[in-house]
Protein backbone atom coordinates (compact mmCIF):
# COMPACT_ATOMS: atom_id res chain seq x y z
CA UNK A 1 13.60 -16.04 -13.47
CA UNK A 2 11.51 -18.28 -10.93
CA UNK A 3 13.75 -18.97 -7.78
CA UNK A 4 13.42 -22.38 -6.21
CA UNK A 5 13.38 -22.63 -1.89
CA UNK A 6 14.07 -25.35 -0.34
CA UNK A 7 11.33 -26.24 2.37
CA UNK A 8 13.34 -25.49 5.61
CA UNK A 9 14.55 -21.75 3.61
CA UNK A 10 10.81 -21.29 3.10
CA UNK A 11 9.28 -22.00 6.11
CA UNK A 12 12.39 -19.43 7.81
CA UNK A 13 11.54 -16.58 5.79
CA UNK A 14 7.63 -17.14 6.43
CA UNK A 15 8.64 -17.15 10.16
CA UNK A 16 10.67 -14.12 9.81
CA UNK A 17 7.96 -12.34 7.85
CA UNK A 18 5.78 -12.04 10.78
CA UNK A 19 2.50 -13.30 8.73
CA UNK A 20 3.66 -10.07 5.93
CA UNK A 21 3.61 -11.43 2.46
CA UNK A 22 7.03 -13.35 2.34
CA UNK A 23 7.83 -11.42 -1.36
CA UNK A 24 6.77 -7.59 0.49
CA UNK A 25 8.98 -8.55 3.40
CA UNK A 26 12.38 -10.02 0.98
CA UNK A 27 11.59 -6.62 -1.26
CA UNK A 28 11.86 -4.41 2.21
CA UNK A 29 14.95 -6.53 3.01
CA UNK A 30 16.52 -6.15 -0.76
CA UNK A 31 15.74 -2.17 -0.31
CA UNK A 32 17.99 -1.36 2.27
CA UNK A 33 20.93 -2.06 -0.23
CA UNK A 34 19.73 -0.21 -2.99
CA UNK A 35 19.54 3.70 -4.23
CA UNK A 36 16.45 5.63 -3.56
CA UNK A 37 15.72 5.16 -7.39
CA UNK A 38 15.50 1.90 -7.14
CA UNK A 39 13.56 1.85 -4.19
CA UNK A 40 10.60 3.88 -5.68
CA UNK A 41 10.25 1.51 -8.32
CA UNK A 42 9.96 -0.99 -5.89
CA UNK A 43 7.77 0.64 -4.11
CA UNK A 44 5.70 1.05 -8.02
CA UNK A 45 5.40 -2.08 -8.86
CA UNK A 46 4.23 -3.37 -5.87
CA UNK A 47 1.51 -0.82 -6.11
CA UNK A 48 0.79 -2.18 -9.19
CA UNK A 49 0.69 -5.46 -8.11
CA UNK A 50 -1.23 -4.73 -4.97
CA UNK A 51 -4.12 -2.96 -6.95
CA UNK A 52 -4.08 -5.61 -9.66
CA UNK A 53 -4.81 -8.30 -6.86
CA UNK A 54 -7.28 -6.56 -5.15
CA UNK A 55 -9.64 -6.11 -8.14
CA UNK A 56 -9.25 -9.84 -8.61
CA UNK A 57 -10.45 -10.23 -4.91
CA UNK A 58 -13.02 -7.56 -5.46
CA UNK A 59 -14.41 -9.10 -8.02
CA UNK A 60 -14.54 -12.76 -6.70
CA UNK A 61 -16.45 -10.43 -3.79
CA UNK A 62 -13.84 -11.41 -1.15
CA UNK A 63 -14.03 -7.67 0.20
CA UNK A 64 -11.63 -7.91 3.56
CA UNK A 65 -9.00 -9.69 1.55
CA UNK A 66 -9.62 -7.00 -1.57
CA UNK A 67 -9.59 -3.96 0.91
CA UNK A 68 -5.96 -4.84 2.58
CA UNK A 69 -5.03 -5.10 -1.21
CA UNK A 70 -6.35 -1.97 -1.73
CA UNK A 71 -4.62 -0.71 1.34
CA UNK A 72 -1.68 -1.99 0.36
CA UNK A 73 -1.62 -0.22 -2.88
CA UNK A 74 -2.16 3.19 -1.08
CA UNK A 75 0.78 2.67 1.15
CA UNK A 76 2.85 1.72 -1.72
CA UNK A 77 2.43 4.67 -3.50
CA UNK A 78 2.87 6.74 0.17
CA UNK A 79 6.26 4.76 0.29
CA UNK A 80 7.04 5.91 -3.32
CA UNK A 81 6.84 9.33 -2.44
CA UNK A 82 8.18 9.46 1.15
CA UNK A 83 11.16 7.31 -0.58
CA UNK A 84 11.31 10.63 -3.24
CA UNK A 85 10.87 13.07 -0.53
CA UNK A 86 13.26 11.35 2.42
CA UNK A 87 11.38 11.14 5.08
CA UNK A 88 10.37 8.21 6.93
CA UNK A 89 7.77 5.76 5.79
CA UNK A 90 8.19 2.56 8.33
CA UNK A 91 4.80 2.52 10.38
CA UNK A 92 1.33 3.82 9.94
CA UNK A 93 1.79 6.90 11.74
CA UNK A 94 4.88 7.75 9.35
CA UNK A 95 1.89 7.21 6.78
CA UNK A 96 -0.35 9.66 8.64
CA UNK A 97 2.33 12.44 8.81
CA UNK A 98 2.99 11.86 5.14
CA UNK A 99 -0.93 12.95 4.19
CA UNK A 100 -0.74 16.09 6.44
CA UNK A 101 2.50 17.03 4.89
CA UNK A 102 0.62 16.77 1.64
CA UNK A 103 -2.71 18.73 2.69
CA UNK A 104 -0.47 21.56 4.09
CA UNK A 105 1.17 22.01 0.69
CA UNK A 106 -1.54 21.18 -1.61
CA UNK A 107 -4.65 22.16 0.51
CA UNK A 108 -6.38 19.12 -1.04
CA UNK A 109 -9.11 17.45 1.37
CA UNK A 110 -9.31 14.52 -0.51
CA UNK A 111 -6.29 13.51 -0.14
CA UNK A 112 -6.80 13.45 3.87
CA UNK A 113 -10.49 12.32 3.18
CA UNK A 114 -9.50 9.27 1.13
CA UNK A 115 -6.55 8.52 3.12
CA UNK A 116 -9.01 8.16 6.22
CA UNK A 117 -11.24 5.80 3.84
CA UNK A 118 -8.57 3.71 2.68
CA UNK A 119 -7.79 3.06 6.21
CA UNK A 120 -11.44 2.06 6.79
CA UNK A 121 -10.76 -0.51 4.21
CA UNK A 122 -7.45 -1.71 6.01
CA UNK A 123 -9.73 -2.29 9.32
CA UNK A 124 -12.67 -3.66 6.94
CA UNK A 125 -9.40 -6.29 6.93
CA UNK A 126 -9.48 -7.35 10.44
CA UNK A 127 -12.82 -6.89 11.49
CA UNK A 128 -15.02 -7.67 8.00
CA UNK A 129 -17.75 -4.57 9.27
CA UNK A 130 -18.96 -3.26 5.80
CA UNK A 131 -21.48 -4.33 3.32
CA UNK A 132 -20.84 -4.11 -0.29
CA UNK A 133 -22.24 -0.53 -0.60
CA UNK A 134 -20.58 0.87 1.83
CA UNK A 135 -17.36 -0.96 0.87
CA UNK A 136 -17.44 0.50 -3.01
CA UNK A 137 -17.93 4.08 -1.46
CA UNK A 138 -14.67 3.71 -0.09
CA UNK A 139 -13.18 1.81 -2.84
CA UNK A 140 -14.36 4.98 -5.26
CA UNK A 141 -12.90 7.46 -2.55
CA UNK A 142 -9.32 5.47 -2.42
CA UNK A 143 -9.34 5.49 -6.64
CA UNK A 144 -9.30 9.31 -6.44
CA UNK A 145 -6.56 9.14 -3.69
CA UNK A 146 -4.87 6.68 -5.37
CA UNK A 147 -5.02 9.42 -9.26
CA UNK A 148 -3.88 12.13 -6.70
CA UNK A 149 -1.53 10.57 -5.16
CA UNK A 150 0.46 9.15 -8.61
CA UNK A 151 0.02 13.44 -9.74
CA UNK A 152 2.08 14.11 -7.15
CA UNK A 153 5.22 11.59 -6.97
CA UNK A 154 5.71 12.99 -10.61
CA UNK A 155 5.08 16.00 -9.34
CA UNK A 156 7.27 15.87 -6.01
């Protein structure tokens, strides 16, 4: 079902959204009213829709745009499970708590290791620092966090 704005609607929600994706910031909105179910399949699809986008970016070579993507699909999935495990997931350092929680219990570096380089790729965003090789060594590292981090919301 496509929904249809009106200009003046629009332009208030892109206002209110801060310079967030206007559909990430009505979905946050929309979550507050419905059951943590719900929510983490929110939170899913997004991911999905995140990492689907930032291939496309990736592959057109637009690497700052592709690593917030990226980004975005990591804190997505950390959303997902935070959601599952109710605790807070609202800033980055609710993010950062959420990945030592995880190490403690599963003793898994990578999961703290390709946290860290997913957040290299979220300041690749606002300061465009790395080259292409550098760039797909973190990309590679966020994959595997990405695999462990879907293991353990079915898991958790």
């Amino acid at each position: 079902m496509a929904l249809t704005i009106s200009p003046p609607v629009a332009e208030a929600l892109r206002r209110a959204a801060r310079g967030r994706d206007v559909e990430e910031f009505l979905l946050e909105l929309l979550a507050d009213r419905l059951d943590p179910r719900e929510r983490v399949e929110i939170y899913l699809k997004l991911h999905e829709k995140y990492l689907q986008e930032a291939e496309q970016l990736y592959a057109r070579g637009d690497l700052p745009q592709a690593g917030e993507k990226y980004w975005g699909a990591v804190t997505a999935l950390l959303n997902a499970i935070a959601e599952k495990r109710g605790m807070p997931h609202y800033s980055h350092r609710d993010y950062a708590e959420l990945i030592e929680v995880l190490y403690e219990e599963t003793k898994d570096k990578e999961i703290v290791v390709g946290f860290r380089m997913a957040e290299g790729l979220h300041a690749n965003f606002y300061h465009n620092f790395m080259r292409r090789e550098g760039f797909d060594l973190h990309r590679e590292a966020l994959y595997k966090l990405v695999e462990r981090l879907r293991q353990l919301l079915h898991v958790a």
